[in-house]
PDB file of N, CA and C in Angstrom:
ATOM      1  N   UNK A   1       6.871 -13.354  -5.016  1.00  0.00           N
ATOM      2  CA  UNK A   1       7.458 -13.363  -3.693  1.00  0.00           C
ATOM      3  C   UNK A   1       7.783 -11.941  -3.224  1.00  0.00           C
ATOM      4  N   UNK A   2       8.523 -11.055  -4.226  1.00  0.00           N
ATOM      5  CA  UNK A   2       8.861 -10.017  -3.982  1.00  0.00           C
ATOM      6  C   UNK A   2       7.525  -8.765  -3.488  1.00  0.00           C
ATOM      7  N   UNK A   3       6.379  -9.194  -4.472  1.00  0.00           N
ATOM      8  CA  UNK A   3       5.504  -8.551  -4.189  1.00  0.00           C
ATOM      9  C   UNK A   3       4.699  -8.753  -2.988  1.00  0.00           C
ATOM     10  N   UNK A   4       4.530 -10.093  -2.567  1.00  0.00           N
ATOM     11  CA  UNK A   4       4.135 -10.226  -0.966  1.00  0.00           C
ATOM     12  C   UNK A   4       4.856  -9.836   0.210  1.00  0.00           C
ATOM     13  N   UNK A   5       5.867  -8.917   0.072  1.00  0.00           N
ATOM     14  CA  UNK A   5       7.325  -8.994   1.130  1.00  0.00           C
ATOM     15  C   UNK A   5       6.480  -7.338   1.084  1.00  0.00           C
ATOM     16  N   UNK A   6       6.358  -6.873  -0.157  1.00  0.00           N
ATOM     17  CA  UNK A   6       6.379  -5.347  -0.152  1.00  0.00           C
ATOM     18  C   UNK A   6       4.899  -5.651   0.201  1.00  0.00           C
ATOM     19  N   UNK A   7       3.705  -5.903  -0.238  1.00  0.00           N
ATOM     20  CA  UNK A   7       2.769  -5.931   0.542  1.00  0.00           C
ATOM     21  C   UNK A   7       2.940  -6.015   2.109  1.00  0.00           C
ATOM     22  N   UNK A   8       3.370  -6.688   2.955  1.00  0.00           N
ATOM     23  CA  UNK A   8       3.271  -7.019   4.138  1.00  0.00           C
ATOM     24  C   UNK A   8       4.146  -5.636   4.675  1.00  0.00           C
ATOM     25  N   UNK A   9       5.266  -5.474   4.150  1.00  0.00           N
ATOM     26  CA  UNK A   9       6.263  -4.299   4.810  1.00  0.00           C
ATOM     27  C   UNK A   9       5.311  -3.167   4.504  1.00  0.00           C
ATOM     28  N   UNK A  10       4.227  -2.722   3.782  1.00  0.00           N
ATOM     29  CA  UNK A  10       3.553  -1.730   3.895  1.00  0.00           C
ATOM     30  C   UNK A  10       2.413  -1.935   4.815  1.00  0.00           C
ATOM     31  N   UNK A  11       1.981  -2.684   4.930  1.00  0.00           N
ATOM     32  CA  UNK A  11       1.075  -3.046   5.912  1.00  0.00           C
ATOM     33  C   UNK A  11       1.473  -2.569   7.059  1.00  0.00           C
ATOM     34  N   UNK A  12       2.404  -3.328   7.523  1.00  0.00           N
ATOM     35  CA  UNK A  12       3.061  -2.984   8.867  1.00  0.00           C
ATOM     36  C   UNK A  12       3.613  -1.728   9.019  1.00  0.00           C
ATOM     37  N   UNK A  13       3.656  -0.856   8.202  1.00  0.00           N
ATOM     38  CA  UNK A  13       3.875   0.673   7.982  1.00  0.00           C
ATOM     39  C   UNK A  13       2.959   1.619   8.517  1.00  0.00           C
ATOM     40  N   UNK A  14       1.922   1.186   7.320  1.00  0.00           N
ATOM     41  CA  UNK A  14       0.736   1.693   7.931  1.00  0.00           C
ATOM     42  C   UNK A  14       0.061   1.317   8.904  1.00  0.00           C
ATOM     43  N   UNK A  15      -0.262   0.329   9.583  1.00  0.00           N
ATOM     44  CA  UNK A  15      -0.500  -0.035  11.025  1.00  0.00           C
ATOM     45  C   UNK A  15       0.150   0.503  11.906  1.00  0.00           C
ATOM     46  N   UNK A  16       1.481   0.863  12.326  1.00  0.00           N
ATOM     47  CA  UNK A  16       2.322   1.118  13.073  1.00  0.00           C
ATOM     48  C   UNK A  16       1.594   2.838  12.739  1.00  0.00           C
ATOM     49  N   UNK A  17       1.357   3.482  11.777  1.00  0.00           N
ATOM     50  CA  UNK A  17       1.006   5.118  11.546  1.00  0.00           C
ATOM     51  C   UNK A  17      -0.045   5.100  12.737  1.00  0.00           C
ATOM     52  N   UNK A  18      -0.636   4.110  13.192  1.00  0.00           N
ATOM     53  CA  UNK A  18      -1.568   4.418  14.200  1.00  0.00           C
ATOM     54  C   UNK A  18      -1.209   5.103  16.063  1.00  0.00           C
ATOM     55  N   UNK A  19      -0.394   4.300  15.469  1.00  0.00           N
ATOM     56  CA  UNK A  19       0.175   4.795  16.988  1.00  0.00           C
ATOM     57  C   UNK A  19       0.831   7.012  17.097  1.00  0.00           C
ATOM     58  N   UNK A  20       1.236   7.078  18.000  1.00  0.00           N
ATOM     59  CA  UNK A  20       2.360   8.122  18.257  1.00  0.00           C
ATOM     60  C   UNK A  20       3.522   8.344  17.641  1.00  0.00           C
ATOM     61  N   UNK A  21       3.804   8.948  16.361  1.00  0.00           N
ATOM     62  CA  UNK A  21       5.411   8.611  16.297  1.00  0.00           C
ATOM     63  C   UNK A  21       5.559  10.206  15.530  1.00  0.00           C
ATOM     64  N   UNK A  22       7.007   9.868  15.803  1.00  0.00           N
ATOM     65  CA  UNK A  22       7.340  11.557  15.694  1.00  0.00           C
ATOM     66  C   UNK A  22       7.043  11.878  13.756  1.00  0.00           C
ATOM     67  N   UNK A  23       7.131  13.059  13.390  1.00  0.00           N
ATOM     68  CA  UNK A  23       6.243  13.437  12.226  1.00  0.00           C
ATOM     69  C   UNK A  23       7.322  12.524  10.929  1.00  0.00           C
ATOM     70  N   UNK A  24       8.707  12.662  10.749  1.00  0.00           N
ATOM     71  CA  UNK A  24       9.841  11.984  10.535  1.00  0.00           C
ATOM     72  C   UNK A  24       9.292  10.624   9.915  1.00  0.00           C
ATOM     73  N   UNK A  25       8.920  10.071  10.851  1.00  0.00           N
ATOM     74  CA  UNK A  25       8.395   8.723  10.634  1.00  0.00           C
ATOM     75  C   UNK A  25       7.085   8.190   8.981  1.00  0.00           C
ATOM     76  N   UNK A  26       6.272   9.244   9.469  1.00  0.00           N
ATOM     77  CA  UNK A  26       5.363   9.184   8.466  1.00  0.00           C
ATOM     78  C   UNK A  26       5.399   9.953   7.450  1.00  0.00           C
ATOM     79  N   UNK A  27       6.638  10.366   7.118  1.00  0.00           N
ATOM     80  CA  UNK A  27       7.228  11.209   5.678  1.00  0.00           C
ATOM     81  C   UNK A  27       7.478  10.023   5.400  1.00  0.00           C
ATOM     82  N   UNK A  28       8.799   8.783   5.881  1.00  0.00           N
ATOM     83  CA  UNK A  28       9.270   7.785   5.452  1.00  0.00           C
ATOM     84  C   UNK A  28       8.088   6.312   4.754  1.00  0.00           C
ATOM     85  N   UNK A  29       6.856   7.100   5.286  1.00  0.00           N
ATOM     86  CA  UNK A  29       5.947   6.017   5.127  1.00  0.00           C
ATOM     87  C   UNK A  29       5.203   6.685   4.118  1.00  0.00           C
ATOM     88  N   UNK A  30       5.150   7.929   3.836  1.00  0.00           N
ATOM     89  CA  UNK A  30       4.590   7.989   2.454  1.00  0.00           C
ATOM     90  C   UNK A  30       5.764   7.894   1.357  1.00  0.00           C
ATOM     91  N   UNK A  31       6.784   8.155   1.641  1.00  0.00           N
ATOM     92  CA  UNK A  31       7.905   7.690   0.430  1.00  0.00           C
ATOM     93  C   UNK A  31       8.245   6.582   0.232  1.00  0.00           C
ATOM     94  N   UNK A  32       8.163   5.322   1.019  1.00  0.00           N
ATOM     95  CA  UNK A  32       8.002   4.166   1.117  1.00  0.00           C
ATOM     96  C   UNK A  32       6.653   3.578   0.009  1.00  0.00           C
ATOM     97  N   UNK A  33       5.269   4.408   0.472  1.00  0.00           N
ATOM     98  CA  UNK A  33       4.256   3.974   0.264  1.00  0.00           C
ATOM     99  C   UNK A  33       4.525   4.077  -1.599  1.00  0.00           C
ATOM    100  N   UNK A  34       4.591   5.450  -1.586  1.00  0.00           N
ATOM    101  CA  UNK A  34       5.008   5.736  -3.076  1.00  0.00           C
ATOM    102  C   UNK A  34       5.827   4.493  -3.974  1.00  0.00           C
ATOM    103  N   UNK A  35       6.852   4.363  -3.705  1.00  0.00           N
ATOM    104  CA  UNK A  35       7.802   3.559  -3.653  1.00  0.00           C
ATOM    105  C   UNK A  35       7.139   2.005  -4.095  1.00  0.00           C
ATOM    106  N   UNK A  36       6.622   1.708  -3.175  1.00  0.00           N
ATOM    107  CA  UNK A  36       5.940   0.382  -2.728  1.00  0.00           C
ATOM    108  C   UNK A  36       4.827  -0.050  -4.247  1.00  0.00           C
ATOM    109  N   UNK A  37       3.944   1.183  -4.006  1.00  0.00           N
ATOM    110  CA  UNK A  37       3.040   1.358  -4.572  1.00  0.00           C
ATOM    111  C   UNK A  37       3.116   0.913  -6.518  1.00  0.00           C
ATOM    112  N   UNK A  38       4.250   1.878  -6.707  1.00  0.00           N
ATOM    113  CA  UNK A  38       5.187   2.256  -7.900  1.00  0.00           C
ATOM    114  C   UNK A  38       5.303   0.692  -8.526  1.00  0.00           C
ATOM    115  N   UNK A  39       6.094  -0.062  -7.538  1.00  0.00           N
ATOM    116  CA  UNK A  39       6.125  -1.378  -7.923  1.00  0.00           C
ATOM    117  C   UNK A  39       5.474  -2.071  -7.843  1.00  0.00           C
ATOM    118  N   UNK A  40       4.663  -2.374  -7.271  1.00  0.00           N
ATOM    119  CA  UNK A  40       3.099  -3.079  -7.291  1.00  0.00           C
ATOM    120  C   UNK A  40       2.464  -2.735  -9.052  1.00  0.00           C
ATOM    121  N   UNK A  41       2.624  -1.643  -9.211  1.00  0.00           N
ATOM    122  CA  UNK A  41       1.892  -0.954 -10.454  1.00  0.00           C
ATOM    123  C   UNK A  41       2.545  -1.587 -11.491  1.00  0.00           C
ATOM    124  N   UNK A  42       4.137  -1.610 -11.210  1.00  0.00           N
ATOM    125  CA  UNK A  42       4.842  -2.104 -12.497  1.00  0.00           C
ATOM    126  C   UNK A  42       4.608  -3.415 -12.646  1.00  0.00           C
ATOM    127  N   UNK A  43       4.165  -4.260 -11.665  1.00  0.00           N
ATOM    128  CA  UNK A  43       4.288  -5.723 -11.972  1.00  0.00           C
ATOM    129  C   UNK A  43       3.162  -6.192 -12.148  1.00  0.00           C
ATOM    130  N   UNK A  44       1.846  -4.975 -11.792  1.00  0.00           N
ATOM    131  CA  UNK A  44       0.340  -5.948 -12.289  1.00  0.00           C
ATOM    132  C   UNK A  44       0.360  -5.551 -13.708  1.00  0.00           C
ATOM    133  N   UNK A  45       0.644  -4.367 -14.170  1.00  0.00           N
ATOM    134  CA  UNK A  45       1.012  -3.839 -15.486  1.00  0.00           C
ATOM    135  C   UNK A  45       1.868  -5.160 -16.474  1.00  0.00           C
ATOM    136  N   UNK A  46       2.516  -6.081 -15.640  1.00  0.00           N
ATOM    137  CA  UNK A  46       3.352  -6.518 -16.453  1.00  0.00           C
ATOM    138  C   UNK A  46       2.558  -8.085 -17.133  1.00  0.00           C
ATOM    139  N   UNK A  47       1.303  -8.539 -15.806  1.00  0.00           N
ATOM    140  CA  UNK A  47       1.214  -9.315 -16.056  1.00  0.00           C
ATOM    141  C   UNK A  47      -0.355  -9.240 -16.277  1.00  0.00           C
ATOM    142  N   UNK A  48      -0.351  -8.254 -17.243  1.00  0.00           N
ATOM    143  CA  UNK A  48      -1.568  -7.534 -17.936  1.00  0.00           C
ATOM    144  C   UNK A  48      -3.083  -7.194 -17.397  1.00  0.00           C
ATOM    145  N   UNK A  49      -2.485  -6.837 -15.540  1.00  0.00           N
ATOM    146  CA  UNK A  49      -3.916  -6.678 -14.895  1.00  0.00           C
ATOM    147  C   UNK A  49      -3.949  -5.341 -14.582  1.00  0.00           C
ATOM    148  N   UNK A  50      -5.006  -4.917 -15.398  1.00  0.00           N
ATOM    149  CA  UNK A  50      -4.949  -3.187 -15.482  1.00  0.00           C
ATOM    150  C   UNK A  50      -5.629  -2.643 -14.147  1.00  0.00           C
ATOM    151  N   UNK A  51      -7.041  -3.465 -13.706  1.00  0.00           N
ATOM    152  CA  UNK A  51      -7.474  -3.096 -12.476  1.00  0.00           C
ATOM    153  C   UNK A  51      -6.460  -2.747 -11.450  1.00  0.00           C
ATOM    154  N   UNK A  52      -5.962  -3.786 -10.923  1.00  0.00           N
ATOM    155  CA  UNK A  52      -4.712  -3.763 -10.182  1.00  0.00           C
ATOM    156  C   UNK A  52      -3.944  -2.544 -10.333  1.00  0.00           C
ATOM    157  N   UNK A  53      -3.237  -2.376 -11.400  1.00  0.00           N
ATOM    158  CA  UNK A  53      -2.327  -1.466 -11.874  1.00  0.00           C
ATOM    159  C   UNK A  53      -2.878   0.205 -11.224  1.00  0.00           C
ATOM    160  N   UNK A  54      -4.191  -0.342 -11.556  1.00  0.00           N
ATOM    161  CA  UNK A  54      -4.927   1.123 -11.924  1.00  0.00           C
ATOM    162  C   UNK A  54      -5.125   1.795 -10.044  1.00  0.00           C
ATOM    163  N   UNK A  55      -5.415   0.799  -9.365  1.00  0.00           N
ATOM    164  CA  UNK A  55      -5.944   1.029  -7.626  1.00  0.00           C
ATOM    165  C   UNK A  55      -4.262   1.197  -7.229  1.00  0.00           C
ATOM    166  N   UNK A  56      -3.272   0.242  -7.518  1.00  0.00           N
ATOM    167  CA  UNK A  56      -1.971   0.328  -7.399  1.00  0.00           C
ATOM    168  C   UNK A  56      -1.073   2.254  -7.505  1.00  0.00           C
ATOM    169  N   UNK A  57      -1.870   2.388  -8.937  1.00  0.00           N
ATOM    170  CA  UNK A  57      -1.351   3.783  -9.378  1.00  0.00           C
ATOM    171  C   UNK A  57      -2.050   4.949  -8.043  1.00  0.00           C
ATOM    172  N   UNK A  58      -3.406   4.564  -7.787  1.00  0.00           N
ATOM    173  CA  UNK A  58      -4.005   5.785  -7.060  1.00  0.00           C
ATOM    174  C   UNK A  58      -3.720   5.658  -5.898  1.00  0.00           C
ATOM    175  N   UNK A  59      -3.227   4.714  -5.507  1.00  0.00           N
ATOM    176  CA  UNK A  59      -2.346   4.645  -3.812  1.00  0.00           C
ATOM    177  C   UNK A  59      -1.410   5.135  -3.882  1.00  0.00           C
ATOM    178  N   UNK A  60      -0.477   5.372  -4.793  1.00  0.00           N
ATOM    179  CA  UNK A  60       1.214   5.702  -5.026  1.00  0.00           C
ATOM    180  C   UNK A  60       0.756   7.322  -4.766  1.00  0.00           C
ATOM    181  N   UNK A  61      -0.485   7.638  -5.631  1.00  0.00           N
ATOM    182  CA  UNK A  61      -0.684   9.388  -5.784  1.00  0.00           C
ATOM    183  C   UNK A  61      -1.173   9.538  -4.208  1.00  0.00           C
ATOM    184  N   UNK A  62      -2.155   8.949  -3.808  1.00  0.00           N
ATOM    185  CA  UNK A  62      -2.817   9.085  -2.262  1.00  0.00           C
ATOM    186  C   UNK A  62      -1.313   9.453  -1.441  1.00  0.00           C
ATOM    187  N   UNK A  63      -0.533   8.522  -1.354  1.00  0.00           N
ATOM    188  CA  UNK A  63       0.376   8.411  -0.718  1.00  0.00           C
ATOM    189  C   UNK A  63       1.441   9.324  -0.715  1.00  0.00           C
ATOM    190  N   UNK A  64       1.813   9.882  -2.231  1.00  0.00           N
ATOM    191  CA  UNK A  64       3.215  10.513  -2.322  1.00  0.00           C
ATOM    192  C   UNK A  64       3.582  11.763  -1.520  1.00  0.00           C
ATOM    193  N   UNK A  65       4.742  11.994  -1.267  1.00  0.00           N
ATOM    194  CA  UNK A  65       5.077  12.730  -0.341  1.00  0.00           C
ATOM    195  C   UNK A  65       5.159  14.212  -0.895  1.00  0.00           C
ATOM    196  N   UNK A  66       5.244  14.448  -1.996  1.00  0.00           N
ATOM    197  CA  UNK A  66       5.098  15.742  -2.921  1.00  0.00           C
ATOM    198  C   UNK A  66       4.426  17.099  -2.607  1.00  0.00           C
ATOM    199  N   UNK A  67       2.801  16.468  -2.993  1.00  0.00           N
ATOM    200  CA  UNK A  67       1.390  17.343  -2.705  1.00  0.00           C
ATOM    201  C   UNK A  67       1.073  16.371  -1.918  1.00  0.00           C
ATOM    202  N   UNK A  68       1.155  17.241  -0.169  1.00  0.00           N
ATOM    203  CA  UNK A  68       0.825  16.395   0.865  1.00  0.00           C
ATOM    204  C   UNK A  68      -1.267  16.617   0.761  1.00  0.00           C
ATOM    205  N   UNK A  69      -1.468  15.340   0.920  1.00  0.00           N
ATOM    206  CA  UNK A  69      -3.024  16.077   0.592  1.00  0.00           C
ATOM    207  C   UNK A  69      -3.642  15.709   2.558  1.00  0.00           C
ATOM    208  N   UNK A  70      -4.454  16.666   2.966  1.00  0.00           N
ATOM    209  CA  UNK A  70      -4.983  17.057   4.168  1.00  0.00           C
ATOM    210  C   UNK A  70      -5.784  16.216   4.382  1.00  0.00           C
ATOM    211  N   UNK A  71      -5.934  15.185   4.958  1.00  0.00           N
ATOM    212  CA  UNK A  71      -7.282  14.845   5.358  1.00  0.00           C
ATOM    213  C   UNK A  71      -7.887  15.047   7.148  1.00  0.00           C
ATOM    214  N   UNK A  72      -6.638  15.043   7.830  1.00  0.00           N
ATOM    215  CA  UNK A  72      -6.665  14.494   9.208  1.00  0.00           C
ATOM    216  C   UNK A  72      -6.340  13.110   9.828  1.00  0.00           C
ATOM    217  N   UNK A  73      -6.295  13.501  10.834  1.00  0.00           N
ATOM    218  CA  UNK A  73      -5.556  12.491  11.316  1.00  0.00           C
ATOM    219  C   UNK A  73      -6.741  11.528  11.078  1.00  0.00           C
ATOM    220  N   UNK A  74      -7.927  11.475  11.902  1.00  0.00           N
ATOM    221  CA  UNK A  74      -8.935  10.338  12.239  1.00  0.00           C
ATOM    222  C   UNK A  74      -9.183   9.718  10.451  1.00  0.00           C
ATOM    223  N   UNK A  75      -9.283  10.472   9.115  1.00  0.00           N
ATOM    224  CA  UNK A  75      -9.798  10.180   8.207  1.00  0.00           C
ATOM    225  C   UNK A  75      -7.975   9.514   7.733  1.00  0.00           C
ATOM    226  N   UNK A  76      -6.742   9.405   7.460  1.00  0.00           N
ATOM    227  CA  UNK A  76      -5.564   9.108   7.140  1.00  0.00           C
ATOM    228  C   UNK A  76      -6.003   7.237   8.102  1.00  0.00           C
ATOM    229  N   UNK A  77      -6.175   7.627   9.658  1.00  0.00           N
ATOM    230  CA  UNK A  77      -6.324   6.406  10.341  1.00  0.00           C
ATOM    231  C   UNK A  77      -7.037   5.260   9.749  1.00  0.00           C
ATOM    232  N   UNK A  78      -8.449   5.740   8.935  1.00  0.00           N
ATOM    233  CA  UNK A  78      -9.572   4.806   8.618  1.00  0.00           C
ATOM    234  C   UNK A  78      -8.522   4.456   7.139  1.00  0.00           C
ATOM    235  N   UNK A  79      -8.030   5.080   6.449  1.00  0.00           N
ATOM    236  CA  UNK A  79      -6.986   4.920   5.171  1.00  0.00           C
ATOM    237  C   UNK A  79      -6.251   4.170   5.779  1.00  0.00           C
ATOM    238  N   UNK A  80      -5.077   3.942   6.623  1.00  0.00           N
ATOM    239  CA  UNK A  80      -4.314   3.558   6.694  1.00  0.00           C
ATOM    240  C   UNK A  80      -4.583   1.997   7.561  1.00  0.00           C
ATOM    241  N   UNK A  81      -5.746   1.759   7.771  1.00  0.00           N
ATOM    242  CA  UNK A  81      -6.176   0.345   8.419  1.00  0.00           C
ATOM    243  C   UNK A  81      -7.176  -0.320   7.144  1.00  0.00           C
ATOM    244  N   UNK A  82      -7.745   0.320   6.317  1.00  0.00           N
ATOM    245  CA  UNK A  82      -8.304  -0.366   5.044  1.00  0.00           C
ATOM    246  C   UNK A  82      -6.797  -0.276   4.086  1.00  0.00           C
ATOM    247  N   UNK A  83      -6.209   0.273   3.819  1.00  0.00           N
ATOM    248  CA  UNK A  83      -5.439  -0.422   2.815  1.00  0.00           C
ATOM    249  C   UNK A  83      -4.437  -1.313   2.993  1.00  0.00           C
ATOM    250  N   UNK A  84      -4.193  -1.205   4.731  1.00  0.00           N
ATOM    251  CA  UNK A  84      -3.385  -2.755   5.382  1.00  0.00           C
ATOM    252  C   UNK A  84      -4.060  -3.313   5.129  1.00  0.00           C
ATOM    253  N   UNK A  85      -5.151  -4.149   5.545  1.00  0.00           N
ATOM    254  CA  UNK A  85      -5.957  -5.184   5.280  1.00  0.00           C
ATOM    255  C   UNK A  85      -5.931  -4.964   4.124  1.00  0.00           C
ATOM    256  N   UNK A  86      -6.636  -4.294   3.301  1.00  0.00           N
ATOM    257  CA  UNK A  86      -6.435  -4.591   1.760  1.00  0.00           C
ATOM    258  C   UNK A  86      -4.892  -5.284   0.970  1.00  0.00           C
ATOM    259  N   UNK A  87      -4.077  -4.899   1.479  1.00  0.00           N
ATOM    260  CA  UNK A  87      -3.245  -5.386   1.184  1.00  0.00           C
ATOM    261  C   UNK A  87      -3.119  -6.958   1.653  1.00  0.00           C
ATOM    262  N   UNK A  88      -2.915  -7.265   3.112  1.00  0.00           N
ATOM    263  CA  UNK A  88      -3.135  -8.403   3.394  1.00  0.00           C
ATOM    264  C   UNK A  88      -3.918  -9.705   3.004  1.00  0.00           C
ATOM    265  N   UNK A  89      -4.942  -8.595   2.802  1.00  0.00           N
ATOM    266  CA  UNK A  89      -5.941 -10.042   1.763  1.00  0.00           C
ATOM    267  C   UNK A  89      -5.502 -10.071   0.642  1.00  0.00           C
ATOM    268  N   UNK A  90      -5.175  -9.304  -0.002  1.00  0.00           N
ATOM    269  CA  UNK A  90      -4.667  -9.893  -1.627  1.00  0.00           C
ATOM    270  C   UNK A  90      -3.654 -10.654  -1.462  1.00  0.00           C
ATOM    271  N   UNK A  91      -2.807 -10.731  -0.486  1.00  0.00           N
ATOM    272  CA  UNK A  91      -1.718 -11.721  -0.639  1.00  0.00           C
ATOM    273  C   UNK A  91      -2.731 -13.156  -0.473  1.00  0.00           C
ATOM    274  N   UNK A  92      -3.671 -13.075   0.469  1.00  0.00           N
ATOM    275  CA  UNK A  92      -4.191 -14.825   0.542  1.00  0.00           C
ATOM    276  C   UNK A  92      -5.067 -14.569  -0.747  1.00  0.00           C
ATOM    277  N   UNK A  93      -5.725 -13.772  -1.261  1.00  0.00           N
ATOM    278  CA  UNK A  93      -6.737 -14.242  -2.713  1.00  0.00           C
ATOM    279  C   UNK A  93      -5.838 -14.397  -3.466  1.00  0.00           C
ATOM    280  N   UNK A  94      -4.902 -13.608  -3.695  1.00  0.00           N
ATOM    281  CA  UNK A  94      -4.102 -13.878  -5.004  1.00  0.00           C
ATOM    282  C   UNK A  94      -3.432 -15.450  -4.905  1.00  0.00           C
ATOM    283  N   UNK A  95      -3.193 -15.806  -3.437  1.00  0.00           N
ATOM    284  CA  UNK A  95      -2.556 -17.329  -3.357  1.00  0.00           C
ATOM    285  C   UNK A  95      -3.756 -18.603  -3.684  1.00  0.00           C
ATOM    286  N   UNK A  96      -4.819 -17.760  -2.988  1.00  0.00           N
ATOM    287  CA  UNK A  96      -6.253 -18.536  -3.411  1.00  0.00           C
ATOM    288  C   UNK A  96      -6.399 -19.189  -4.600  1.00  0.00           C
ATOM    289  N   UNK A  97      -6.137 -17.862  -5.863  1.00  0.00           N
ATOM    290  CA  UNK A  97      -6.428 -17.952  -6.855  1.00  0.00           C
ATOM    291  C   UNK A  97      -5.322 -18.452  -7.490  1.00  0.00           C
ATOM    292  N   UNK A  98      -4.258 -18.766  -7.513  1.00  0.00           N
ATOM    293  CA  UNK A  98      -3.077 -19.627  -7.914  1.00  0.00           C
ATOM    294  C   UNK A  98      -2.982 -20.796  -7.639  1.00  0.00           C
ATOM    295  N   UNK A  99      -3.320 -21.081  -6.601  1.00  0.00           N
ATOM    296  CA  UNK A  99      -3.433 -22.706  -5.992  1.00  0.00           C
ATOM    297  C   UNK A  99      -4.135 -23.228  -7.543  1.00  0.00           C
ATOM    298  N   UNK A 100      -3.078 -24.662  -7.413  1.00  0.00           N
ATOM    299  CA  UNK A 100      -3.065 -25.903  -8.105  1.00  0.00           C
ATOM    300  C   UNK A 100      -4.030 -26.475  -7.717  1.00  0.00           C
ATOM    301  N   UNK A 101      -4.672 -27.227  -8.017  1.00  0.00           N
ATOM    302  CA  UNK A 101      -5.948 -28.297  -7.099  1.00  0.00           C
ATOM    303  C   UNK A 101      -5.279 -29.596  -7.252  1.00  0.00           C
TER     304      UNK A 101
END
């Protein structure tokens, strides 16, 4: 549950990066992302899915607010609308793949 709440609240993070917003904003969204990310990592880790863990870990680094890495705006945009959706769909596959029959 917890992990679909933080999926979706990053989503909507990064979607919203599309727009105009003052620079402030998208510090909070890579420390967030970090953040986000961090725990995602700890809990596929926990329930022994290393793939996961592993794409989980390289978003936290993509993301962290530390070593800001350059890409531009237009190339951050195409990032920040594939890993919403990416995120979004794993919440329905992962429910996919849990469903009881």
């Amino acid at each position: 549950m917890i992990e679909n709440l933080i999926k979706i609240g990053l989503a909507i993070l990064f979607f919203l990066c599309l727009l105009a917003m003052p620079y402030g904003f998208y510090q909070i969204v890579r420390f967030s992302a970090l953040v986000g990310f961090a725990i995602l990592a700890y809990q596929a880790s926990e329930k022994q899915n290393k793939a996961e863990m592993i794409i989980y870990i390289c978003l936290a680094t993509l993301f962290q607010p530390i070593i800001k890495i350059s890409l531009g705006r237009e190339i951050w945009n195409i990032i920040d609308v594939v890993v919403g959706i990416g995120l979004i769909a794993s919440i329905f596959l992962n429910q996919k793949l849990h469903r009881k029959p």
